[in-house]
PDB file of N, CA and C in Angstrom:
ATOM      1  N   UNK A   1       0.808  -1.187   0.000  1.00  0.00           N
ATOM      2  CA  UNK A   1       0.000   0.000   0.000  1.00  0.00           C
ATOM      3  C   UNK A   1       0.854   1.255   0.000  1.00  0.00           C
ATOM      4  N   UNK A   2       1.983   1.468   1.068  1.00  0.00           N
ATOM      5  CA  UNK A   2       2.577   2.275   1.050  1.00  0.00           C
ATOM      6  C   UNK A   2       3.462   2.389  -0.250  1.00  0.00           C
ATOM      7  N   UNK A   3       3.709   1.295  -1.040  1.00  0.00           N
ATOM      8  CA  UNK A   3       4.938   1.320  -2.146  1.00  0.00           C
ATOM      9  C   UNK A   3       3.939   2.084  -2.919  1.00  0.00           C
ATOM     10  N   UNK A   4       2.474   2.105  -3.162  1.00  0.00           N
ATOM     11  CA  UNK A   4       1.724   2.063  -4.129  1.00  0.00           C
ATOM     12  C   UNK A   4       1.786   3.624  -3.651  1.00  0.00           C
ATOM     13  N   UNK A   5       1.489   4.191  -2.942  1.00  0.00           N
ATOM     14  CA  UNK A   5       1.248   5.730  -2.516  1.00  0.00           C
ATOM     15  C   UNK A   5       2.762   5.803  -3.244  1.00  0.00           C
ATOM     16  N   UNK A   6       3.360   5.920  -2.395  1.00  0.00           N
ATOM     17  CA  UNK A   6       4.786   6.612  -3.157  1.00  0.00           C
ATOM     18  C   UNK A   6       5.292   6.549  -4.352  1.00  0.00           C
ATOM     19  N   UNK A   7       5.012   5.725  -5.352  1.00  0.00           N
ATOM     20  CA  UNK A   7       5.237   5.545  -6.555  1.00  0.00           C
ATOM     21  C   UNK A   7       4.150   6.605  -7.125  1.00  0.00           C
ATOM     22  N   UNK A   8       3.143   6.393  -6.932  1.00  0.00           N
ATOM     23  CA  UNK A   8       1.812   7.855  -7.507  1.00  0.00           C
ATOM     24  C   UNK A   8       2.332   8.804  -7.145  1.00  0.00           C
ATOM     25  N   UNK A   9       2.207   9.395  -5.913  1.00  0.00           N
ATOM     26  CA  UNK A   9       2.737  10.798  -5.761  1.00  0.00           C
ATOM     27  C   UNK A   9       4.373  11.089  -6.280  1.00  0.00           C
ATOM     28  N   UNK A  10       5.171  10.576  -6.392  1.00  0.00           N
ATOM     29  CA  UNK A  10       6.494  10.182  -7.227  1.00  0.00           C
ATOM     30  C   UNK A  10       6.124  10.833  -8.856  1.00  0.00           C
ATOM     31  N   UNK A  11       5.298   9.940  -9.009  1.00  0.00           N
ATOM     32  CA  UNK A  11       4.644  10.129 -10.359  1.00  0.00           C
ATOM     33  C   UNK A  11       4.344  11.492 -11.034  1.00  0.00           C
ATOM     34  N   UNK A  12       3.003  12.048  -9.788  1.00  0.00           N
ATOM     35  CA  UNK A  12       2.733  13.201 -10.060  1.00  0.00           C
ATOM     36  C   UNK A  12       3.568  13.950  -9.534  1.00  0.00           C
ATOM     37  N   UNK A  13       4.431  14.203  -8.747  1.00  0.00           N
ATOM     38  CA  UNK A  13       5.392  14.932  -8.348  1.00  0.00           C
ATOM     39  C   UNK A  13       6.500  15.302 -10.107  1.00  0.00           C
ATOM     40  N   UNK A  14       6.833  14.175 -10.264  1.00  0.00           N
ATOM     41  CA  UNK A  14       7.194  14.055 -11.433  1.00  0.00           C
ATOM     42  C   UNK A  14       6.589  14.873 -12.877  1.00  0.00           C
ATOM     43  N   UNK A  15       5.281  14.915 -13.071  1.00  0.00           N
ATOM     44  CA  UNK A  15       4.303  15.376 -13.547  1.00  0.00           C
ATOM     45  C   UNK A  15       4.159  16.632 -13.826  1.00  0.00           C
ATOM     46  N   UNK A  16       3.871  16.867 -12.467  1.00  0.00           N
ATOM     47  CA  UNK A  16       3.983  18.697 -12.389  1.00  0.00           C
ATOM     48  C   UNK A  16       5.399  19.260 -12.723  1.00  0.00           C
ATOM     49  N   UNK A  17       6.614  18.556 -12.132  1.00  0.00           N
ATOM     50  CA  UNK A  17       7.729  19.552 -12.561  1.00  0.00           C
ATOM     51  C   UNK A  17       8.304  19.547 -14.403  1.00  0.00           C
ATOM     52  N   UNK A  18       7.454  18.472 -14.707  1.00  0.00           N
ATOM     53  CA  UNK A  18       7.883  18.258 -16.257  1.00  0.00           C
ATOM     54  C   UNK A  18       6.973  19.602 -16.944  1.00  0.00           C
ATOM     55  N   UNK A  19       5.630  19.325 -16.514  1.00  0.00           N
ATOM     56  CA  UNK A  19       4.991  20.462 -16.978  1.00  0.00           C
ATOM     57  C   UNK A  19       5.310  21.933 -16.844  1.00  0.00           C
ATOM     58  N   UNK A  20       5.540  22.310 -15.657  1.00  0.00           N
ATOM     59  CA  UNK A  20       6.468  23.246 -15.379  1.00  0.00           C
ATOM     60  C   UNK A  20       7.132  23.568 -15.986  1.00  0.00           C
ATOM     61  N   UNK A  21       8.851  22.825 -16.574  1.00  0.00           N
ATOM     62  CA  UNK A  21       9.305  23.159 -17.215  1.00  0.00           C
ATOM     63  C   UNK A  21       8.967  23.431 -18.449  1.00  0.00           C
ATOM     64  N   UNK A  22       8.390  22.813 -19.227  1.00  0.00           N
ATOM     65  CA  UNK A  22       7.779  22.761 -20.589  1.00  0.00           C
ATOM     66  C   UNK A  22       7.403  24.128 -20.772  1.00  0.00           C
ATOM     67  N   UNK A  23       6.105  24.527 -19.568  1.00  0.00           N
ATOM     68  CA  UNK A  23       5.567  25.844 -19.716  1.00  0.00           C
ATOM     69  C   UNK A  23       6.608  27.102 -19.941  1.00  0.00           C
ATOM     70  N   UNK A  24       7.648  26.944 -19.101  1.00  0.00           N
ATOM     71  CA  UNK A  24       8.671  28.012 -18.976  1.00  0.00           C
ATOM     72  C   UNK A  24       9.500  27.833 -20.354  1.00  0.00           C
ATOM     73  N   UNK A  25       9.907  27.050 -20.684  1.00  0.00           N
ATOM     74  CA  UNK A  25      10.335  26.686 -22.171  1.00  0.00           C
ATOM     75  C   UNK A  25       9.531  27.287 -23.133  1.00  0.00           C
ATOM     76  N   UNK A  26       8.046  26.729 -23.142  1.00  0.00           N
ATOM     77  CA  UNK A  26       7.447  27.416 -24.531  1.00  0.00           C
ATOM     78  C   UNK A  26       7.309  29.005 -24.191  1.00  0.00           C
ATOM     79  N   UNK A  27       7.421  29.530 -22.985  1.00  0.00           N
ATOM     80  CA  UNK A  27       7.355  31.270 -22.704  1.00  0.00           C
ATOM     81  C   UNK A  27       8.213  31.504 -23.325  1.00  0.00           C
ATOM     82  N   UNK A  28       8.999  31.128 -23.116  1.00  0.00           N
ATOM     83  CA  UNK A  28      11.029  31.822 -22.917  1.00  0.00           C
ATOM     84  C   UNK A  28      10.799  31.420 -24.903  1.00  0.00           C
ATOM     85  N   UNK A  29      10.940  30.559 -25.589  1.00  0.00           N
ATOM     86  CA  UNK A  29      10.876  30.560 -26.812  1.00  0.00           C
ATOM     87  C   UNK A  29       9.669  31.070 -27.939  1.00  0.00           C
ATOM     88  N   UNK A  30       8.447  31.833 -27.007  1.00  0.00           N
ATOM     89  CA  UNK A  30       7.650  32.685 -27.925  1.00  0.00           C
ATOM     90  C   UNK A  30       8.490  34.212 -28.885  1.00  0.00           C
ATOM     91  N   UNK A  31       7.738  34.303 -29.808  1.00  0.00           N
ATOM     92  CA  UNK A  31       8.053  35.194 -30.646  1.00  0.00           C
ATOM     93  C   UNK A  31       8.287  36.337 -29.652  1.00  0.00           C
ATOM     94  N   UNK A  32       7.463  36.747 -28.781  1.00  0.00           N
ATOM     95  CA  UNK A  32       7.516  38.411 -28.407  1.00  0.00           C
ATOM     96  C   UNK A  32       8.970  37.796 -27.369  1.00  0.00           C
ATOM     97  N   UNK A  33       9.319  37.138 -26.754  1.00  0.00           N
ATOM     98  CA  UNK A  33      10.309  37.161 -26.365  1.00  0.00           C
ATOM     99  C   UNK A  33      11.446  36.942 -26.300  1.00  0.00           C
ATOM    100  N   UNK A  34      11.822  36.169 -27.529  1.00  0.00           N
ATOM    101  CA  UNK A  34      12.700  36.272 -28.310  1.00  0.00           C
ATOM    102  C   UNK A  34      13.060  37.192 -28.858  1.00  0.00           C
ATOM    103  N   UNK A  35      12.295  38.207 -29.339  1.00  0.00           N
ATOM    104  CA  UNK A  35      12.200  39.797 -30.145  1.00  0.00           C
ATOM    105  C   UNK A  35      12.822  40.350 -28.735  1.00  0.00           C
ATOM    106  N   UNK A  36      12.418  40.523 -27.318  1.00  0.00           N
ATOM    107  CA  UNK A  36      12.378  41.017 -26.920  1.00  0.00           C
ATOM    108  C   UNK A  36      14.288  40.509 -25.867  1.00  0.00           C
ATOM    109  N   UNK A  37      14.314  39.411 -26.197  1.00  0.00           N
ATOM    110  CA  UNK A  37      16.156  38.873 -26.221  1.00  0.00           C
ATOM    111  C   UNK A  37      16.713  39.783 -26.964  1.00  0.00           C
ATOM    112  N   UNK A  38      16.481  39.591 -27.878  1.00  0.00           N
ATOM    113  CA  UNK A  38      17.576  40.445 -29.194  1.00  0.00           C
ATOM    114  C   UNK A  38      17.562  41.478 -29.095  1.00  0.00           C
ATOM    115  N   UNK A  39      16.245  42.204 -28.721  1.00  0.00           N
ATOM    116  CA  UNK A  39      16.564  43.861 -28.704  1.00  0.00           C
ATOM    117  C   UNK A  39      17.479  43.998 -27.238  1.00  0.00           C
ATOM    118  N   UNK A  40      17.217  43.120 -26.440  1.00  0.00           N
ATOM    119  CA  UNK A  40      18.125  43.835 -25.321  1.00  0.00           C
ATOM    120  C   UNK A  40      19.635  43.594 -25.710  1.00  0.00           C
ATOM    121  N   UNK A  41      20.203  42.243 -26.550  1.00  0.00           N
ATOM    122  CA  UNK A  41      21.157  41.917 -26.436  1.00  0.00           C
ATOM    123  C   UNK A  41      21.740  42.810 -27.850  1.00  0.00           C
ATOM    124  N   UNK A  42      21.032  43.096 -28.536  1.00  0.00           N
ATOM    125  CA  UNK A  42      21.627  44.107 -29.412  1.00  0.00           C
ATOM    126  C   UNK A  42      21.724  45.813 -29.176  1.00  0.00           C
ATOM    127  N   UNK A  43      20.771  46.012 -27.557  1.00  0.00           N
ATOM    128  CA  UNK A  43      21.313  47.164 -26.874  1.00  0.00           C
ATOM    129  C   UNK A  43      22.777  47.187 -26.174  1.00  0.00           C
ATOM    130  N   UNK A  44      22.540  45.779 -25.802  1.00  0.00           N
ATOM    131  CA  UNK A  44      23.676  45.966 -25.196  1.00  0.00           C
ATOM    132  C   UNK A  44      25.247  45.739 -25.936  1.00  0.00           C
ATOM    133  N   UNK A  45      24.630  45.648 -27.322  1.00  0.00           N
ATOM    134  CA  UNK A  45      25.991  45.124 -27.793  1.00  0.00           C
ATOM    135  C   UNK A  45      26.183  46.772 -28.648  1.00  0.00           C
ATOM    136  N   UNK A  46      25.500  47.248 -28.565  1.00  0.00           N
ATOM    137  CA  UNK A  46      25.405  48.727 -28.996  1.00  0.00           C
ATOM    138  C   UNK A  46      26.805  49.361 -27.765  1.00  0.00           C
ATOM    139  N   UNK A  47      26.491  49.171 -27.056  1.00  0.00           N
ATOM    140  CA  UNK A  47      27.073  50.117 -25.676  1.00  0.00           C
ATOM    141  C   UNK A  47      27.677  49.548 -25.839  1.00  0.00           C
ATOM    142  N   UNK A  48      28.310  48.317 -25.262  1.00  0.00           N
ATOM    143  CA  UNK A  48      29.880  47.799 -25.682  1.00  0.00           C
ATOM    144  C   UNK A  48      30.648  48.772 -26.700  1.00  0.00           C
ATOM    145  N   UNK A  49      30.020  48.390 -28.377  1.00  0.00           N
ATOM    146  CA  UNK A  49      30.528  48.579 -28.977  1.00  0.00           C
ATOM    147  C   UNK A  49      30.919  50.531 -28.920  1.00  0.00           C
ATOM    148  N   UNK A  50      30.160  51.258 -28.388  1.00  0.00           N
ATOM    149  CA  UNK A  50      30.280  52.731 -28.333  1.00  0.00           C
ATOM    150  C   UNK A  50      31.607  52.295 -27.498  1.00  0.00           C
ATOM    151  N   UNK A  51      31.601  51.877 -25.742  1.00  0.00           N
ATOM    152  CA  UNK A  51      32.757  51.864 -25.054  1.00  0.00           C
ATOM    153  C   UNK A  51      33.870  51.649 -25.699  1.00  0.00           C
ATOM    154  N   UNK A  52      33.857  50.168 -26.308  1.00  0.00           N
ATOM    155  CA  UNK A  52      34.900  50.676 -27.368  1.00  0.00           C
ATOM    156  C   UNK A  52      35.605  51.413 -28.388  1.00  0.00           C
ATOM    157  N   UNK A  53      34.906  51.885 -29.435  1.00  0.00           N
ATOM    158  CA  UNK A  53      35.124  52.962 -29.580  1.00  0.00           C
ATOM    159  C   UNK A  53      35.964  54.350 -28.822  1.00  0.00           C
ATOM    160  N   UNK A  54      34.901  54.238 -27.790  1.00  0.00           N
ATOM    161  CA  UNK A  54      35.590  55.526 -26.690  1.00  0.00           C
ATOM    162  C   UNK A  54      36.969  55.419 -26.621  1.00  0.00           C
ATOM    163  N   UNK A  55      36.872  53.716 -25.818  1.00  0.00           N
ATOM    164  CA  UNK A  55      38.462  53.713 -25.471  1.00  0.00           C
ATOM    165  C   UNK A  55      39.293  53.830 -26.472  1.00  0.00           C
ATOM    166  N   UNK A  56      39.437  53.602 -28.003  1.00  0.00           N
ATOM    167  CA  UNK A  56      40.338  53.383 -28.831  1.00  0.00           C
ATOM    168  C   UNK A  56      40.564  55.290 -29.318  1.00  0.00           C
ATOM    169  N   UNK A  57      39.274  55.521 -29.387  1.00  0.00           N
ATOM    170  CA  UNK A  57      39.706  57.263 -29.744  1.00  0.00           C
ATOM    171  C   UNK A  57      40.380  57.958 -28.404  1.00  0.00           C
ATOM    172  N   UNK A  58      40.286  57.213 -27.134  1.00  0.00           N
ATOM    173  CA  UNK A  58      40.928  57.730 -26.084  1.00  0.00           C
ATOM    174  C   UNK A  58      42.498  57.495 -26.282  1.00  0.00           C
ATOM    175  N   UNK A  59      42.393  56.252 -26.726  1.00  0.00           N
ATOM    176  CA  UNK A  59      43.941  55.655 -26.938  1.00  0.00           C
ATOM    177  C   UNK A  59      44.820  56.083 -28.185  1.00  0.00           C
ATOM    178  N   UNK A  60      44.168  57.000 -29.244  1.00  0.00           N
ATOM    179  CA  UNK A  60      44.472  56.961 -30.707  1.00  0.00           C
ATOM    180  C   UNK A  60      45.221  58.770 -30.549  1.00  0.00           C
ATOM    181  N   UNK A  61      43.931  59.406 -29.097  1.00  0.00           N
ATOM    182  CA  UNK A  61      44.686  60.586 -29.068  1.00  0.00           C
ATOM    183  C   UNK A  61      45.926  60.628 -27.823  1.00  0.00           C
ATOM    184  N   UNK A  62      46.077  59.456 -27.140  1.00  0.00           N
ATOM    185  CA  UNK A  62      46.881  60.021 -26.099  1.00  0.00           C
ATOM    186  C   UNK A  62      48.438  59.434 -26.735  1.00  0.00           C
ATOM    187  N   UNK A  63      48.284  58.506 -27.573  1.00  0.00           N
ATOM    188  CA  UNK A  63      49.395  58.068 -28.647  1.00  0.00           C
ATOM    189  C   UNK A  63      50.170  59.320 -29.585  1.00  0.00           C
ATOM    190  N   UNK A  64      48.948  59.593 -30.222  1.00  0.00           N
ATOM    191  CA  UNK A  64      49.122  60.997 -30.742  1.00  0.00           C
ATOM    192  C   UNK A  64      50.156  61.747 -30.276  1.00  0.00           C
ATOM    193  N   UNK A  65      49.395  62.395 -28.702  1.00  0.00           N
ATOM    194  CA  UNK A  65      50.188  63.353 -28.074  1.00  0.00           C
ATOM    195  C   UNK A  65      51.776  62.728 -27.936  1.00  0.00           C
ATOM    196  N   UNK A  66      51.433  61.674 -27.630  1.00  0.00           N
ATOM    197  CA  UNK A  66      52.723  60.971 -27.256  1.00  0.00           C
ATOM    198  C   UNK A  66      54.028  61.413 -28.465  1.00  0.00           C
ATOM    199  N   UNK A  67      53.344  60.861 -29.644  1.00  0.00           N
ATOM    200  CA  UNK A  67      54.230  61.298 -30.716  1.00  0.00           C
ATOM    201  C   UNK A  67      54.610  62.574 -31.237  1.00  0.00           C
ATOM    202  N   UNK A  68      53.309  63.426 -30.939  1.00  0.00           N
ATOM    203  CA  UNK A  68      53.947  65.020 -31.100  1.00  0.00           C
ATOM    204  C   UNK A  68      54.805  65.186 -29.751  1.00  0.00           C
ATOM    205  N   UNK A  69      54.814  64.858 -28.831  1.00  0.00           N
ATOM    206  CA  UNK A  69      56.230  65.678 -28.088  1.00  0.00           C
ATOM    207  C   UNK A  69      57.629  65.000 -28.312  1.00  0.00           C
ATOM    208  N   UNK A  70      57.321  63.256 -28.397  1.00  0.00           N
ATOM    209  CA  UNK A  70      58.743  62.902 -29.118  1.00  0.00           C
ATOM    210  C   UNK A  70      59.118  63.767 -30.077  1.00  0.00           C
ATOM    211  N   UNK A  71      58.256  63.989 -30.954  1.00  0.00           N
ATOM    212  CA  UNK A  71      58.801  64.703 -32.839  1.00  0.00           C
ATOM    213  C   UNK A  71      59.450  66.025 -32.166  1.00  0.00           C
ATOM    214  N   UNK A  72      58.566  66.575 -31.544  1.00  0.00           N
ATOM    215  CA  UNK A  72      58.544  68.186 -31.093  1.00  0.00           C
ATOM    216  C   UNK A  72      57.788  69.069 -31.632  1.00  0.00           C
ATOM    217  N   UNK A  73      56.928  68.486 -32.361  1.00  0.00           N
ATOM    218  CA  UNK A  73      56.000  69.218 -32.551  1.00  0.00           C
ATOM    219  C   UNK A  73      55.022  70.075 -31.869  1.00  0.00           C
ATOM    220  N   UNK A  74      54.565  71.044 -32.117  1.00  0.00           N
ATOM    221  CA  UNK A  74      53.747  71.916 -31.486  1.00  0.00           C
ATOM    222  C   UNK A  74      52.209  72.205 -32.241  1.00  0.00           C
ATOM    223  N   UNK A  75      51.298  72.749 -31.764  1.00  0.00           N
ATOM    224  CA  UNK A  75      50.035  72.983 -32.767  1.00  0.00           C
ATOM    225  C   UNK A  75      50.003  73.633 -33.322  1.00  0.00           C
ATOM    226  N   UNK A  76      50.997  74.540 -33.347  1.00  0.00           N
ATOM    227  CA  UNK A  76      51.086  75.961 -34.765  1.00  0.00           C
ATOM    228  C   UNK A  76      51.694  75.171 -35.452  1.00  0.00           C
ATOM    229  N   UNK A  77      52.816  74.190 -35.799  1.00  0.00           N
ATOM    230  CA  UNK A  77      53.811  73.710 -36.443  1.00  0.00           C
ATOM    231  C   UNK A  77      52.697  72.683 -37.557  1.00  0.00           C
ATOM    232  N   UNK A  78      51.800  72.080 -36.579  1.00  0.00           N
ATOM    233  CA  UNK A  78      50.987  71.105 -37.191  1.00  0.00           C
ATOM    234  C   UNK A  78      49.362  71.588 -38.197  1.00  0.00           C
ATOM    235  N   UNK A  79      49.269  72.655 -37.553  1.00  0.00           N
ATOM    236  CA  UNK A  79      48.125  73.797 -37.866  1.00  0.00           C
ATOM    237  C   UNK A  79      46.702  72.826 -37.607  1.00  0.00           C
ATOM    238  N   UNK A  80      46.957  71.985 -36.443  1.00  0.00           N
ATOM    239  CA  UNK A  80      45.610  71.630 -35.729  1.00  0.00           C
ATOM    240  C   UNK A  80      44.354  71.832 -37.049  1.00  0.00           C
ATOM    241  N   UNK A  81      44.379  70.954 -37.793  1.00  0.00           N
ATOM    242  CA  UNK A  81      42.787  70.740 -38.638  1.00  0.00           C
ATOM    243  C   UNK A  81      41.863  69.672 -38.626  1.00  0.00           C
ATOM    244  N   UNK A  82      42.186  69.425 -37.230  1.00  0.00           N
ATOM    245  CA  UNK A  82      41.315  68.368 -37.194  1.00  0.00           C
ATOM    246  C   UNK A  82      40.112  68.967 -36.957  1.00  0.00           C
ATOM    247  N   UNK A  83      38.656  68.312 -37.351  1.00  0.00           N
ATOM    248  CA  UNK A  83      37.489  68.587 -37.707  1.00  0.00           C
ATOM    249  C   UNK A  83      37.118  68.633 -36.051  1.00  0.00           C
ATOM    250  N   UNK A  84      36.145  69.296 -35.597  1.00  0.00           N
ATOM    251  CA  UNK A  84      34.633  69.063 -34.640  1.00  0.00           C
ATOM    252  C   UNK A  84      34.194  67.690 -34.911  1.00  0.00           C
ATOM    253  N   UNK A  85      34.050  67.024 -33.631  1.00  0.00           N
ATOM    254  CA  UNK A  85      33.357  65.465 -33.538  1.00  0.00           C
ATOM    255  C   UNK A  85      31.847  66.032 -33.434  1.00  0.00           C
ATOM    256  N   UNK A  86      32.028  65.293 -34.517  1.00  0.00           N
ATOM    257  CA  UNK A  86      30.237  65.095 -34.829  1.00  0.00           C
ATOM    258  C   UNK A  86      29.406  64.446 -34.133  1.00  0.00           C
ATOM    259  N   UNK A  87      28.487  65.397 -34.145  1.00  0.00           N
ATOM    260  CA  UNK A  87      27.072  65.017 -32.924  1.00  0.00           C
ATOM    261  C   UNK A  87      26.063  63.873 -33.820  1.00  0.00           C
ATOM    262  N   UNK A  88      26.158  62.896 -32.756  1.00  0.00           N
ATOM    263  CA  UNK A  88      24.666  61.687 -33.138  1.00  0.00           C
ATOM    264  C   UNK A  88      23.701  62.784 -34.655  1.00  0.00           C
ATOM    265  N   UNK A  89      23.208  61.778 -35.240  1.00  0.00           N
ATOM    266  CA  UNK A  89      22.226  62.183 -36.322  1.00  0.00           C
ATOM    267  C   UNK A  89      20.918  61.599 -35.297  1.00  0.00           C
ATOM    268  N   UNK A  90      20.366  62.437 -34.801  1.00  0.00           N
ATOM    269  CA  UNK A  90      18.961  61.868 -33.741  1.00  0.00           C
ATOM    270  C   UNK A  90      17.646  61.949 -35.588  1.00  0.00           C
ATOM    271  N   UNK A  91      17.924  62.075 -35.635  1.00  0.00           N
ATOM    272  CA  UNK A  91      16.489  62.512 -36.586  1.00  0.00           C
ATOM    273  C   UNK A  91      15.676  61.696 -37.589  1.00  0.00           C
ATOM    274  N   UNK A  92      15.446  60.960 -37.212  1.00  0.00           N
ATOM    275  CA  UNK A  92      15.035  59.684 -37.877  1.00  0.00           C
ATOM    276  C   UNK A  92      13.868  59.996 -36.981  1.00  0.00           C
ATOM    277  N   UNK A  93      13.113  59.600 -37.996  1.00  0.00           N
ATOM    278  CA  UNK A  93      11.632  59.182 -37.339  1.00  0.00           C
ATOM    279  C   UNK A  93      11.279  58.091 -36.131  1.00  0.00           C
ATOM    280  N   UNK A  94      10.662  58.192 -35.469  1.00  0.00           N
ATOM    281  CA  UNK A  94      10.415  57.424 -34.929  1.00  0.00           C
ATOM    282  C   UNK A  94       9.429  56.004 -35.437  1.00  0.00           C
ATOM    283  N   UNK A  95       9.850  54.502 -35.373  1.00  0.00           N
ATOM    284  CA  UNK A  95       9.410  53.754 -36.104  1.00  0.00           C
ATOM    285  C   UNK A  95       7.776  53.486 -35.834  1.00  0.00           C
ATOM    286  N   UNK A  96       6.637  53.032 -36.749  1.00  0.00           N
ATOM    287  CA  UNK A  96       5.221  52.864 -36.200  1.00  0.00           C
ATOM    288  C   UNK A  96       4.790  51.818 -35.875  1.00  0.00           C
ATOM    289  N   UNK A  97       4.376  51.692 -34.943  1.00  0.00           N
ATOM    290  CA  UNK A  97       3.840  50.307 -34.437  1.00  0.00           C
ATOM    291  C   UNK A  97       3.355  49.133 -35.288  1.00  0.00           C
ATOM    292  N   UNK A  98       3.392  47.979 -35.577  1.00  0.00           N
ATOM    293  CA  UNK A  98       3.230  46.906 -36.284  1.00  0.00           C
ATOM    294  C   UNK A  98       3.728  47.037 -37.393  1.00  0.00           C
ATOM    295  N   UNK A  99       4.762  47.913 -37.776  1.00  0.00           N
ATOM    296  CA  UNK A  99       5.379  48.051 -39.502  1.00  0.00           C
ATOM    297  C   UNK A  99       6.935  48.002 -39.508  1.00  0.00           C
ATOM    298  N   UNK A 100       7.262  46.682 -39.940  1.00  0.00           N
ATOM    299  CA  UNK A 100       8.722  46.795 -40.010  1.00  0.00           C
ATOM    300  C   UNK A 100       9.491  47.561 -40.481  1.00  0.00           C
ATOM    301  N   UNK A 101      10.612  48.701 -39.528  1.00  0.00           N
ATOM    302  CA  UNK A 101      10.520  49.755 -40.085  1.00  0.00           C
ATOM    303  C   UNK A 101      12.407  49.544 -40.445  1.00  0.00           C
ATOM    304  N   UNK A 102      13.047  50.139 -41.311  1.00  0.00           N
ATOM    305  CA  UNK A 102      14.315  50.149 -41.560  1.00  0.00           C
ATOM    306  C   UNK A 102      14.758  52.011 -41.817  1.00  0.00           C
ATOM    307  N   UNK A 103      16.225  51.999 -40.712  1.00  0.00           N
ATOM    308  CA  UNK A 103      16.164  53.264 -41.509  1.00  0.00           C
ATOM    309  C   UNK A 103      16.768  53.637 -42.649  1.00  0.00           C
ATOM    310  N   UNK A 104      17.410  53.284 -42.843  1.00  0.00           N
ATOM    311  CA  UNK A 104      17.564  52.743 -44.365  1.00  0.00           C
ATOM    312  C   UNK A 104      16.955  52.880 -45.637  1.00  0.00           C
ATOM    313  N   UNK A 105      15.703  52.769 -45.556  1.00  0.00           N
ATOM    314  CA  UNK A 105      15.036  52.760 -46.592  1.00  0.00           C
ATOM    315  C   UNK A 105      13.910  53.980 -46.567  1.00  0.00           C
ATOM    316  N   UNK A 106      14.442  54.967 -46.137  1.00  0.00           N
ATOM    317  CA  UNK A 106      13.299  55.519 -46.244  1.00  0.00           C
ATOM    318  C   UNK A 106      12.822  56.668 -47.638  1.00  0.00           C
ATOM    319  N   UNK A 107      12.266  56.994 -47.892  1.00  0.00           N
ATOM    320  CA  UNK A 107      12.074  56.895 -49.652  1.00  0.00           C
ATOM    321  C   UNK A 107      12.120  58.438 -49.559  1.00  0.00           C
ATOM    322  N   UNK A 108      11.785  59.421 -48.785  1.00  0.00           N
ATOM    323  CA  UNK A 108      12.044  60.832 -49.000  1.00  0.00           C
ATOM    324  C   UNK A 108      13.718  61.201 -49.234  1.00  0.00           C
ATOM    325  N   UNK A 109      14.630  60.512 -48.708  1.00  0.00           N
ATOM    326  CA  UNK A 109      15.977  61.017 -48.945  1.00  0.00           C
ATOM    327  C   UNK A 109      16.650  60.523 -50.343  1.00  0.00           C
ATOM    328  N   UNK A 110      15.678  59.742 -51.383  1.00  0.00           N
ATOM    329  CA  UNK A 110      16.278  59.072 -52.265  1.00  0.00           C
ATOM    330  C   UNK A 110      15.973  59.883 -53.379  1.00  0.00           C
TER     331      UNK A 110
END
């Protein structure tokens, strides 16, 4: 009697955590959240990639300097033309709900 109880509840014990998982599986692999993986992991691979950036233009000018005082150069000697760092292009539309939007393609600038 007792083997017989414990093997059932075993069973359903068993039961429920299979289902369980399953449920959390088919969440975690729906469309909206998968969409919603990628956009974070392609935010975040955004920021990486800016940090980097940063650091290498951090590293590209302190090299720089490095080499103008070996040479001896000065900024009149060199006549400093390097350009103004350009500000983000914000101006893109904002994309519309249910329409796959690219910016890229957008047909007024063509």
């Amino acid at each position: 009697m007792f083997r017989r109880l414990f093997w059932f509840l075993t069973g359903a014990a068993t039961g429920v955590w299979a289902t369980t998982k399953v449920n959390r599986a088919l969440r975690r692999l729906s469309p909206d959240s998968l969409a919603a993986t990628a956009a974070d992991r392609a935010l975040e691979t955004g920021a990486r990639l800016r940090t980097f950036a940063h650091d290498v233009r951090a590293g590209m000018a302190q090299r720089e300097g490095e080499l103008h005082d070996a040479l001896g150069l000065t900024g009149a000697d060199r006549g400093d033309r390097r350009p103004a760092p350009r500000e983000p292009d914000n101006e893109l539309p904002a994309p519309r709900r249910g329409i796959a939007y690219n910016a890229y393609d957008r047909k007024d600038e063509h």
